[in-house]
Structure formats: C-alpha cells, structure tokens
PDB file of N, CA and C in Angstrom:
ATOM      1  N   UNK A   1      -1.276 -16.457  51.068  1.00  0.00           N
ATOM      2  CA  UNK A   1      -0.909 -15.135  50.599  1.00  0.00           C
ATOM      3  C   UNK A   1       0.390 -15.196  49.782  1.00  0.00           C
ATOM      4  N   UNK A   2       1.439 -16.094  50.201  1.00  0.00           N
ATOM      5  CA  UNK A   2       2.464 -16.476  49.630  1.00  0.00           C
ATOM      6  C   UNK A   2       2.486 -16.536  48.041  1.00  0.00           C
ATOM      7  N   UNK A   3       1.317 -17.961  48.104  1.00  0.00           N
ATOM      8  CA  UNK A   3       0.956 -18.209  46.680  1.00  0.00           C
ATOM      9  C   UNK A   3       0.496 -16.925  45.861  1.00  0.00           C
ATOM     10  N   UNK A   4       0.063 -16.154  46.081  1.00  0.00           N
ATOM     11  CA  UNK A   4      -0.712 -14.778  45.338  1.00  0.00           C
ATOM     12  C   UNK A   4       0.363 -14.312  45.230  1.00  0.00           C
ATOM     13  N   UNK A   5       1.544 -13.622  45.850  1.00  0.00           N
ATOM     14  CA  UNK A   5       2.614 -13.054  45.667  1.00  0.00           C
ATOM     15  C   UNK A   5       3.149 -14.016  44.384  1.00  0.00           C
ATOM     16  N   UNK A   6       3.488 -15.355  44.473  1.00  0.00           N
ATOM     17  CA  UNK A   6       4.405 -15.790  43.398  1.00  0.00           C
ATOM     18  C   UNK A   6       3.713 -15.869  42.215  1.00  0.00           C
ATOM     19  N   UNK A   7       1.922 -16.158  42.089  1.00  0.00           N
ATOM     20  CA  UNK A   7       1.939 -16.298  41.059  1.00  0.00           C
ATOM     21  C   UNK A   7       1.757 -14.970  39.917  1.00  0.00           C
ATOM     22  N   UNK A   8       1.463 -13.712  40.881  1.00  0.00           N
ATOM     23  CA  UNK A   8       1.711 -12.308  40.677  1.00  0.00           C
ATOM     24  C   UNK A   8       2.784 -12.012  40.166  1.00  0.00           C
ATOM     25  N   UNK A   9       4.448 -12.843  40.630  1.00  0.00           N
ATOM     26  CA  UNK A   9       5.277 -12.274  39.999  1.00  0.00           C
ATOM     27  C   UNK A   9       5.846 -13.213  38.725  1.00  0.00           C
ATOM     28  N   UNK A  10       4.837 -14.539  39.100  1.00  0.00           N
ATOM     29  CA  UNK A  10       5.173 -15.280  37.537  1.00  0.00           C
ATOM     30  C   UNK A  10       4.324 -14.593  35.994  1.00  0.00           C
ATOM     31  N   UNK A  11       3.404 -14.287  36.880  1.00  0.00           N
ATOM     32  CA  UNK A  11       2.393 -13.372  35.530  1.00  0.00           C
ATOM     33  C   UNK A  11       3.071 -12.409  34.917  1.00  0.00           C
ATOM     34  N   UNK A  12       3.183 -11.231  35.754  1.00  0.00           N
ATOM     35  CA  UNK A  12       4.560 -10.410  35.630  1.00  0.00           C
ATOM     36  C   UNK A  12       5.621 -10.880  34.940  1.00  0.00           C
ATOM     37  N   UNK A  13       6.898 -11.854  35.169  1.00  0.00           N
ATOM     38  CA  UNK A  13       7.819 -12.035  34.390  1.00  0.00           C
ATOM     39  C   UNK A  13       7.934 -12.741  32.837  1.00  0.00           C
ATOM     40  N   UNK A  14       6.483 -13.392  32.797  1.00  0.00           N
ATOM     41  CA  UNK A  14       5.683 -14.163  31.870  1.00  0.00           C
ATOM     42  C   UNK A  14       5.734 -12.655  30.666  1.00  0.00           C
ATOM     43  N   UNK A  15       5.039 -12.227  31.093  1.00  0.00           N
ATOM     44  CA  UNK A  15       4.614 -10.568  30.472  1.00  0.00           C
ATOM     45  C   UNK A  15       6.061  -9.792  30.375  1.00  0.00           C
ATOM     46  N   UNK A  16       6.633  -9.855  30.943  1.00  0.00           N
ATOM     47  CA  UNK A  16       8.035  -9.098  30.244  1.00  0.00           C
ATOM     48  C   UNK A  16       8.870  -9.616  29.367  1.00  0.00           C
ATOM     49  N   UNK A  17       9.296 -10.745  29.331  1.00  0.00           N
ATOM     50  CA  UNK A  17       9.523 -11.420  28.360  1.00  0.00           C
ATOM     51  C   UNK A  17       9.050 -11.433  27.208  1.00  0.00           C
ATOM     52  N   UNK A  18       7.692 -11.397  27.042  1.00  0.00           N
ATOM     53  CA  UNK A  18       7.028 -11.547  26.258  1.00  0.00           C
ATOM     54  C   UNK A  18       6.998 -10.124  25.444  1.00  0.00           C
ATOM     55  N   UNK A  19       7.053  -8.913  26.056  1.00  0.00           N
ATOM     56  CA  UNK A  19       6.700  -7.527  25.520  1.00  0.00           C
ATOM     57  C   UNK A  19       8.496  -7.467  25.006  1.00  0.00           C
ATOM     58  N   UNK A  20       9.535  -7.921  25.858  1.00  0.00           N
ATOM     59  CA  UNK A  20      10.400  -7.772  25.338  1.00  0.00           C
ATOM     60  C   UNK A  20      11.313  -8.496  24.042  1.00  0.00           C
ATOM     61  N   UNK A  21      10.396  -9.304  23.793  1.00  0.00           N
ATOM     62  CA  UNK A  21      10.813 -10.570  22.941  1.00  0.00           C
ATOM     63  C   UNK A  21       9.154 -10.672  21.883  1.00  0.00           C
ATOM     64  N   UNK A  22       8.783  -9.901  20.843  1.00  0.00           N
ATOM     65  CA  UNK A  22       7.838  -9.803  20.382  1.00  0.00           C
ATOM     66  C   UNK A  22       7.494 -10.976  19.465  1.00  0.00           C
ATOM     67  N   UNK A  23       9.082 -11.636  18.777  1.00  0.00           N
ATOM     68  CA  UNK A  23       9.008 -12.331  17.704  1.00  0.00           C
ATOM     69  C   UNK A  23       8.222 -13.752  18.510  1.00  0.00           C
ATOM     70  N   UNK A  24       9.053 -13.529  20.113  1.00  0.00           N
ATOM     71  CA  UNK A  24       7.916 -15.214  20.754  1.00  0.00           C
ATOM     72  C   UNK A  24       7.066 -15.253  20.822  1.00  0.00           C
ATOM     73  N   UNK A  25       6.198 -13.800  21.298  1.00  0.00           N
ATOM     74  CA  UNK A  25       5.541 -13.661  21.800  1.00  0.00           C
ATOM     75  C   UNK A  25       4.080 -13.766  20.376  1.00  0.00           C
ATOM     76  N   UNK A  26       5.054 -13.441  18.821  1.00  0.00           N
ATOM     77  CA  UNK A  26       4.387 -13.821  17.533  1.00  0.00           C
ATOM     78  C   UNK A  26       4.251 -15.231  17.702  1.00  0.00           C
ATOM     79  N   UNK A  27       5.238 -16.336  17.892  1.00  0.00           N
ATOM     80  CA  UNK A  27       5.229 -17.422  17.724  1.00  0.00           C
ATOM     81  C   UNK A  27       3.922 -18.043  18.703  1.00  0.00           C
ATOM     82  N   UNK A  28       3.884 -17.429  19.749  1.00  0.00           N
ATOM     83  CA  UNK A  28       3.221 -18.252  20.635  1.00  0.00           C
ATOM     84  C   UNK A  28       1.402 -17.622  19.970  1.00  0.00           C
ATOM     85  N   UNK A  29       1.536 -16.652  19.839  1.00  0.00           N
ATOM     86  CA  UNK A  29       0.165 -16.478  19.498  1.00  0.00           C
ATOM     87  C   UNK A  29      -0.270 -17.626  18.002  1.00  0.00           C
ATOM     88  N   UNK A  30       0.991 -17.609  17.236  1.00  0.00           N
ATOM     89  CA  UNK A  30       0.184 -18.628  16.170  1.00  0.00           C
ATOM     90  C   UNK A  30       0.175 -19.498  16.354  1.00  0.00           C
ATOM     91  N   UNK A  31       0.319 -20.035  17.639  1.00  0.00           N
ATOM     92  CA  UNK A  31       0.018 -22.133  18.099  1.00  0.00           C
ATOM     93  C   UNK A  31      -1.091 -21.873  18.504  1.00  0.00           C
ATOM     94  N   UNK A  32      -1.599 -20.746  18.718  1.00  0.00           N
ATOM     95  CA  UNK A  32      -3.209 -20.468  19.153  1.00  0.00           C
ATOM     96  C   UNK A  32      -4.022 -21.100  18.472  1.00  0.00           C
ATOM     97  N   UNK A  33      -5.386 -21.737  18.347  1.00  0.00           N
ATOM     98  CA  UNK A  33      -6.167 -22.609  17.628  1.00  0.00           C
ATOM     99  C   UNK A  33      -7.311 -21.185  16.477  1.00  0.00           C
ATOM    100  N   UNK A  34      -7.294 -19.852  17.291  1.00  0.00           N
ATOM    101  CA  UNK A  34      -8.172 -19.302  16.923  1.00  0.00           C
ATOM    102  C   UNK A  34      -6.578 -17.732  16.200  1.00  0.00           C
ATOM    103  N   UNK A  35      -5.396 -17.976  15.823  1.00  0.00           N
ATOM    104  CA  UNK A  35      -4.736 -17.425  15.419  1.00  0.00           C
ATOM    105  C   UNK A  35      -4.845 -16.263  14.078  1.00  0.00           C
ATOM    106  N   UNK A  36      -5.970 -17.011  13.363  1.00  0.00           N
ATOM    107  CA  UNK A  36      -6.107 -16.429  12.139  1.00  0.00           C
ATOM    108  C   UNK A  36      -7.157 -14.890  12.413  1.00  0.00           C
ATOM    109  N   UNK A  37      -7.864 -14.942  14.004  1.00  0.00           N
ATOM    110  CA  UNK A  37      -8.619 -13.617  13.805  1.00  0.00           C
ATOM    111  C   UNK A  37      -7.536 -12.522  14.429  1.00  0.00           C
ATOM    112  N   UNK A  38      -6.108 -12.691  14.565  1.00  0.00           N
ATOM    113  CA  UNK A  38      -5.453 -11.519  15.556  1.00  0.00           C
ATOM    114  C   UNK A  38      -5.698 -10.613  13.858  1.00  0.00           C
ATOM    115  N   UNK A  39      -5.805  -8.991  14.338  1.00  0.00           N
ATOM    116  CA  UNK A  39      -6.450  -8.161  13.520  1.00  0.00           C
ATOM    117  C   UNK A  39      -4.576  -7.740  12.816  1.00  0.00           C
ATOM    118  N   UNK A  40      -4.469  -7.624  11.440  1.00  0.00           N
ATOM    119  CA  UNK A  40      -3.695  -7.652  10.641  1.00  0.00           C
ATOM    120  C   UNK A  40      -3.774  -6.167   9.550  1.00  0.00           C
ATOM    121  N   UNK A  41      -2.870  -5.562   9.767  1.00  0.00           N
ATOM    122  CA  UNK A  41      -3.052  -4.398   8.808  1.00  0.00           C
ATOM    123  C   UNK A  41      -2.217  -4.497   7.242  1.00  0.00           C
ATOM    124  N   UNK A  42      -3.123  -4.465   6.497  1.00  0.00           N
ATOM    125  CA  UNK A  42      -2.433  -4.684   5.123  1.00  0.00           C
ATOM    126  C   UNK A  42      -2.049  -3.802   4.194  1.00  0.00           C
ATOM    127  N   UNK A  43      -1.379  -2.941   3.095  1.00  0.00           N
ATOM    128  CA  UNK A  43      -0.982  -1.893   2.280  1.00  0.00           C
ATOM    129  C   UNK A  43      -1.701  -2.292   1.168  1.00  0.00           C
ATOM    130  N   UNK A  44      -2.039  -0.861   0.180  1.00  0.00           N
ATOM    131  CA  UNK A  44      -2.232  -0.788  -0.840  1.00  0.00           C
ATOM    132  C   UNK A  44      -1.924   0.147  -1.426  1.00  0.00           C
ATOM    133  N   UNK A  45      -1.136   0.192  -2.967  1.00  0.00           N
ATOM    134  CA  UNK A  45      -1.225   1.225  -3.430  1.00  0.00           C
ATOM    135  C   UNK A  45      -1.739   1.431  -4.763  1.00  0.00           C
ATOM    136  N   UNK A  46      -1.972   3.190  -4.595  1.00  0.00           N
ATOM    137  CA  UNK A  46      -3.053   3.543  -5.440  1.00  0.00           C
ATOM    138  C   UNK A  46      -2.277   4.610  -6.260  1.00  0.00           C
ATOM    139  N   UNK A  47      -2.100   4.937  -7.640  1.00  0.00           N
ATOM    140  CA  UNK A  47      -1.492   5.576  -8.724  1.00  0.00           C
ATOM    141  C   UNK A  47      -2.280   5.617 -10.023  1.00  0.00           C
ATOM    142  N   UNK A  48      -2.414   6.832 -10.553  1.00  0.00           N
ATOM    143  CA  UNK A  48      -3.089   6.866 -12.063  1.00  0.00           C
ATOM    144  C   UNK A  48      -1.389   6.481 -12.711  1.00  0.00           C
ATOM    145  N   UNK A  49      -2.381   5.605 -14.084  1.00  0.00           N
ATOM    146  CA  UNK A  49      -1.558   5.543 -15.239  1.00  0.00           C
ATOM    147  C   UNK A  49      -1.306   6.450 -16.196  1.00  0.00           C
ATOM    148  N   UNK A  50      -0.894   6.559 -17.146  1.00  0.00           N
ATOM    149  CA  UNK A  50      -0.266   7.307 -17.986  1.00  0.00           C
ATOM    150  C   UNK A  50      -1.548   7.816 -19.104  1.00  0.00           C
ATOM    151  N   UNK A  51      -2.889   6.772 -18.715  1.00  0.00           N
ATOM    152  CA  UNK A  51      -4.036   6.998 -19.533  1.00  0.00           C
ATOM    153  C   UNK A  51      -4.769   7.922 -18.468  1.00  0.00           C
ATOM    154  N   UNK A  52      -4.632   7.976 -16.987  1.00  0.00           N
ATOM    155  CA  UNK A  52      -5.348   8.825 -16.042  1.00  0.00           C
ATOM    156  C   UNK A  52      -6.283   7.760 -15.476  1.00  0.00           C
ATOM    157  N   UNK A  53      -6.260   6.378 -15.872  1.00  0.00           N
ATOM    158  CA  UNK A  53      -6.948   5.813 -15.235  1.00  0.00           C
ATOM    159  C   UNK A  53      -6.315   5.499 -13.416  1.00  0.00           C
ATOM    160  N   UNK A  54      -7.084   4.589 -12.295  1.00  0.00           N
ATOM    161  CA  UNK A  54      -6.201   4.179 -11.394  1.00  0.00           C
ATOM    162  C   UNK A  54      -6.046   3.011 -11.325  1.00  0.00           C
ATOM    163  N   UNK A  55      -5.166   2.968 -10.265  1.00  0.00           N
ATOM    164  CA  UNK A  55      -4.368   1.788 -10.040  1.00  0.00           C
ATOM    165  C   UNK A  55      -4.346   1.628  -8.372  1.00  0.00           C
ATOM    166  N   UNK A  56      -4.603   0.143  -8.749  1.00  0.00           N
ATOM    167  CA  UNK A  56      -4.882  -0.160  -7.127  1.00  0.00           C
ATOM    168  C   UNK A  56      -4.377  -1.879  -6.912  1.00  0.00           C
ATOM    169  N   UNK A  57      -2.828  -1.785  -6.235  1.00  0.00           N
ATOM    170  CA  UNK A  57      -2.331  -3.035  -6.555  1.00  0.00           C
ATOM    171  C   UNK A  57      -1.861  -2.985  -4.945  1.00  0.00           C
ATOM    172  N   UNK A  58      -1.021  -3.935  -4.598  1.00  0.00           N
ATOM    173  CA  UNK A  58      -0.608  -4.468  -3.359  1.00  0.00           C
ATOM    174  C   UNK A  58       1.020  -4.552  -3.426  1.00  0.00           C
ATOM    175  N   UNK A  59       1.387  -3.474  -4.762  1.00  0.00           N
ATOM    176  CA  UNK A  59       2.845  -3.850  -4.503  1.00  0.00           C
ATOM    177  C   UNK A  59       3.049  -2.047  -5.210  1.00  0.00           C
ATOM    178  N   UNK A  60       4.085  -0.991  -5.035  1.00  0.00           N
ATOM    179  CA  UNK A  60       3.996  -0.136  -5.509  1.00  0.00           C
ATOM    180  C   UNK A  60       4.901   0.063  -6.969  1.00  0.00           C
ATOM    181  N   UNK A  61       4.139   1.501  -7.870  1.00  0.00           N
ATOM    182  CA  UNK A  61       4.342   1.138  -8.957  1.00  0.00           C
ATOM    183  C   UNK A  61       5.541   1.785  -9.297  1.00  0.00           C
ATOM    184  N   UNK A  62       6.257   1.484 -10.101  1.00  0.00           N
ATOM    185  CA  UNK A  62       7.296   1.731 -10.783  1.00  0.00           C
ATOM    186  C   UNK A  62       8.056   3.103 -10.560  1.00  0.00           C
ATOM    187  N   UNK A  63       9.558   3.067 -10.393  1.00  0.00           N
ATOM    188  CA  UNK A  63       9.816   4.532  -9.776  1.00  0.00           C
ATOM    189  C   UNK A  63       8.821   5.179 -10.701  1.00  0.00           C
ATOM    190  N   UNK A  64       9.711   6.635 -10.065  1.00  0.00           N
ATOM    191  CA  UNK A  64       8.615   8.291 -11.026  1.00  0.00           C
ATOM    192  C   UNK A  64       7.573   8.113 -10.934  1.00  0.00           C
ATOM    193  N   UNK A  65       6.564   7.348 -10.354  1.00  0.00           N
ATOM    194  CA  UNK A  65       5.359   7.638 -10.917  1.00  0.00           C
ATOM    195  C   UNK A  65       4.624   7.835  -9.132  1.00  0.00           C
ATOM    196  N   UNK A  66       4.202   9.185  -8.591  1.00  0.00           N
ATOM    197  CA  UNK A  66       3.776   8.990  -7.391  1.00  0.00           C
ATOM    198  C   UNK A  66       2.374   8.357  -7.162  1.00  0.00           C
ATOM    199  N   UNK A  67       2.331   8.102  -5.976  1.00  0.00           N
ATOM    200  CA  UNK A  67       1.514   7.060  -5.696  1.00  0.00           C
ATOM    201  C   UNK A  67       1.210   7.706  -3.892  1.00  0.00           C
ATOM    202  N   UNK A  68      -0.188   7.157  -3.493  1.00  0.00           N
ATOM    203  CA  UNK A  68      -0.394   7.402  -2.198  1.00  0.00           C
ATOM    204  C   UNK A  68      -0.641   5.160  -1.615  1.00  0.00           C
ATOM    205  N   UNK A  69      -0.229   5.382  -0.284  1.00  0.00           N
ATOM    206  CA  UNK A  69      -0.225   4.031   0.517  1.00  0.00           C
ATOM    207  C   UNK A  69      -1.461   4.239   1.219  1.00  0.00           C
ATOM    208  N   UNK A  70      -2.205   3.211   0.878  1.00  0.00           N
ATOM    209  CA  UNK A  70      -3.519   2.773   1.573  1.00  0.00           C
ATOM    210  C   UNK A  70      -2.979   1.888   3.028  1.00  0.00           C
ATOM    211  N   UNK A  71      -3.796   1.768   3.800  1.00  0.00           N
ATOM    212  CA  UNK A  71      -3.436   1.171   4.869  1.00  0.00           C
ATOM    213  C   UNK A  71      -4.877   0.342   5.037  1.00  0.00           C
ATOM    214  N   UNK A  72      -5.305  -0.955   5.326  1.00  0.00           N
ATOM    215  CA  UNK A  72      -6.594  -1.640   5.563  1.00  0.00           C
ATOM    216  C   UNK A  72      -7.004  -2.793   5.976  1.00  0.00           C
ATOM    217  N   UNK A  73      -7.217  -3.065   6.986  1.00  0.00           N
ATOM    218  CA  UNK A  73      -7.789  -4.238   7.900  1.00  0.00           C
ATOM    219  C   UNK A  73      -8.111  -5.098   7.156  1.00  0.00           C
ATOM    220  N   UNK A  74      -8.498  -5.981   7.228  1.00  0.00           N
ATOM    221  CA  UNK A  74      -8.937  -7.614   6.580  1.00  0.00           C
ATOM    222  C   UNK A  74      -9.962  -7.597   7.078  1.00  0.00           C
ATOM    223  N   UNK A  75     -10.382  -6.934   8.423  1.00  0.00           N
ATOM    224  CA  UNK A  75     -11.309  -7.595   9.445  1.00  0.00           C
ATOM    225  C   UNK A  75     -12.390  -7.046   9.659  1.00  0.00           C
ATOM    226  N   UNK A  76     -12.039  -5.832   8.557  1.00  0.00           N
ATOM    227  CA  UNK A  76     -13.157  -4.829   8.981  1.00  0.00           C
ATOM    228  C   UNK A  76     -13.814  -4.476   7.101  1.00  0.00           C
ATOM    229  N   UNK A  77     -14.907  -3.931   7.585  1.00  0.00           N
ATOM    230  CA  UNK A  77     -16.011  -3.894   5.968  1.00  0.00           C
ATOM    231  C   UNK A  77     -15.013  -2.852   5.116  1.00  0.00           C
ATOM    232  N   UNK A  78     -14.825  -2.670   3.757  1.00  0.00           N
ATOM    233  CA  UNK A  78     -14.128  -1.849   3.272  1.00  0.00           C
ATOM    234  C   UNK A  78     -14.950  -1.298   2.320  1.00  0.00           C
ATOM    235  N   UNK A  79     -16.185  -1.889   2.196  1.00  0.00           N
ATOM    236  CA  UNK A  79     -17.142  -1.105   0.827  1.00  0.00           C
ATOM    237  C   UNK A  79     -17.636   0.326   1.171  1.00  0.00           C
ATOM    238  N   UNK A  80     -17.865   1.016  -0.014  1.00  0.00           N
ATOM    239  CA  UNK A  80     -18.412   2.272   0.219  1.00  0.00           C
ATOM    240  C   UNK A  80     -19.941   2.585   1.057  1.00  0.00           C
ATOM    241  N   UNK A  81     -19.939   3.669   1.520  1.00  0.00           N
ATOM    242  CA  UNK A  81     -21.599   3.223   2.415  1.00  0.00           C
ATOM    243  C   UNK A  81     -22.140   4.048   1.084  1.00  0.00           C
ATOM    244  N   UNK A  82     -23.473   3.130   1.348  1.00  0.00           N
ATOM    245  CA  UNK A  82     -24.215   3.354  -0.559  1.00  0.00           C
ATOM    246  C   UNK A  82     -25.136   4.593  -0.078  1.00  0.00           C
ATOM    247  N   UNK A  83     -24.978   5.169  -1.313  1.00  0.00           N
ATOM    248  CA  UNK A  83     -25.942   6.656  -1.155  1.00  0.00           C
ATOM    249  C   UNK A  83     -26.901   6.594  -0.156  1.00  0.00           C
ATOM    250  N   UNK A  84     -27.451   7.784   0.357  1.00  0.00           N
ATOM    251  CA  UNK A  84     -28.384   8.373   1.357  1.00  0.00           C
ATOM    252  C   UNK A  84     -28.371   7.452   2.292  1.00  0.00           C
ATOM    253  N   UNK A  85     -26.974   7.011   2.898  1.00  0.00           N
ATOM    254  CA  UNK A  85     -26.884   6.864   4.344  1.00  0.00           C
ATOM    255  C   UNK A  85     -26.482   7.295   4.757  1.00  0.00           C
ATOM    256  N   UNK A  86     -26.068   7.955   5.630  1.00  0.00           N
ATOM    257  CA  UNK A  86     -25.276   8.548   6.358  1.00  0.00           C
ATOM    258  C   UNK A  86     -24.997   8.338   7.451  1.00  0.00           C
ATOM    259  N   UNK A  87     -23.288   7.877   7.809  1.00  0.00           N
ATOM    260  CA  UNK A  87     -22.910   6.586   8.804  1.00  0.00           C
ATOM    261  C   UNK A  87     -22.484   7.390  10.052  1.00  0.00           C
ATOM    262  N   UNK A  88     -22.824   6.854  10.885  1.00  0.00           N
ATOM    263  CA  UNK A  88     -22.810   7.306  12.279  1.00  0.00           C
ATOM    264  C   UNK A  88     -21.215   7.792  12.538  1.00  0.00           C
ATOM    265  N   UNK A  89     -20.921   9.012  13.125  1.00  0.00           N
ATOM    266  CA  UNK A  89     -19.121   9.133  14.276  1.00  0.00           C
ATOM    267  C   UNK A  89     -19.117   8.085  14.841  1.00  0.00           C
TER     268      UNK A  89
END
C-alpha cells in the first residue's frame, strides 16, 4: 500500500512541475519519437488589395491596410465541403 501512496505522489509531483514549467514540459514532448502529430495552431492573414482582389499570406500586411487573422490546424481538412453536401453539427 506504501508503494501506491509513493508512486501516487511521484506521478503527482512529476505533473506539477511539468504544468508549472511548460517550456520542459515542450522540451520533453519533442524527444518524443511520434512529436510531429502534437496538434499545432497556425495564423493567417487575409486582406483585399488596392485592386479588391484577396490576400492570403502567413505574415500580416502592411500598416493601414485592415486585415482579419485566420486561425488553422495543420491536422485537420481545410477545403471547402463541395456543393450539395451538407456537413453534419
């Protein structure tokens, strides 16, 4: 019973450290072998030009000119759902 208590409170102090120290807790996840699927949120931004066309780059554009921030997974599908489907809630 002993043993269950300590290794309960090594799990535990393992885990606080870790929530409190995020940058290790980054490090340790990328010695992981399978590191590249932790889910990653990426920016985009989107602005018409001066012709009214848009703009859709990964870095934002030039003061004065407003712009809205896309926000978008890597991990997940980003294409449009193609006419007469209609995608499930």
């Amino acid at each position: 019973m002993r043993l269950a208590w300590l290794l309960l409170f090594l799990a535990l102090a393992v885990a606080a450290v870790l929530y409190f120290n995020p940058e290790t807790a980054r490090q340790l996840l990328q010695q992981l072998p399978n590191h590249d699927l932790i889910r990653k949120t990426d920016h985009l931004y989107q602005w018409k030009n001066a012709q009214g066309e848009w703009q859709v780059t990964d870095t934002p554009p030039p003061d004065g000119i407003e712009y809205e921030r896309q926000e978008y997974r890597s991990d997940l599908n980003v294409l449009p759902v193609p006419p007469g489907i209609t995608p499930k809630p």
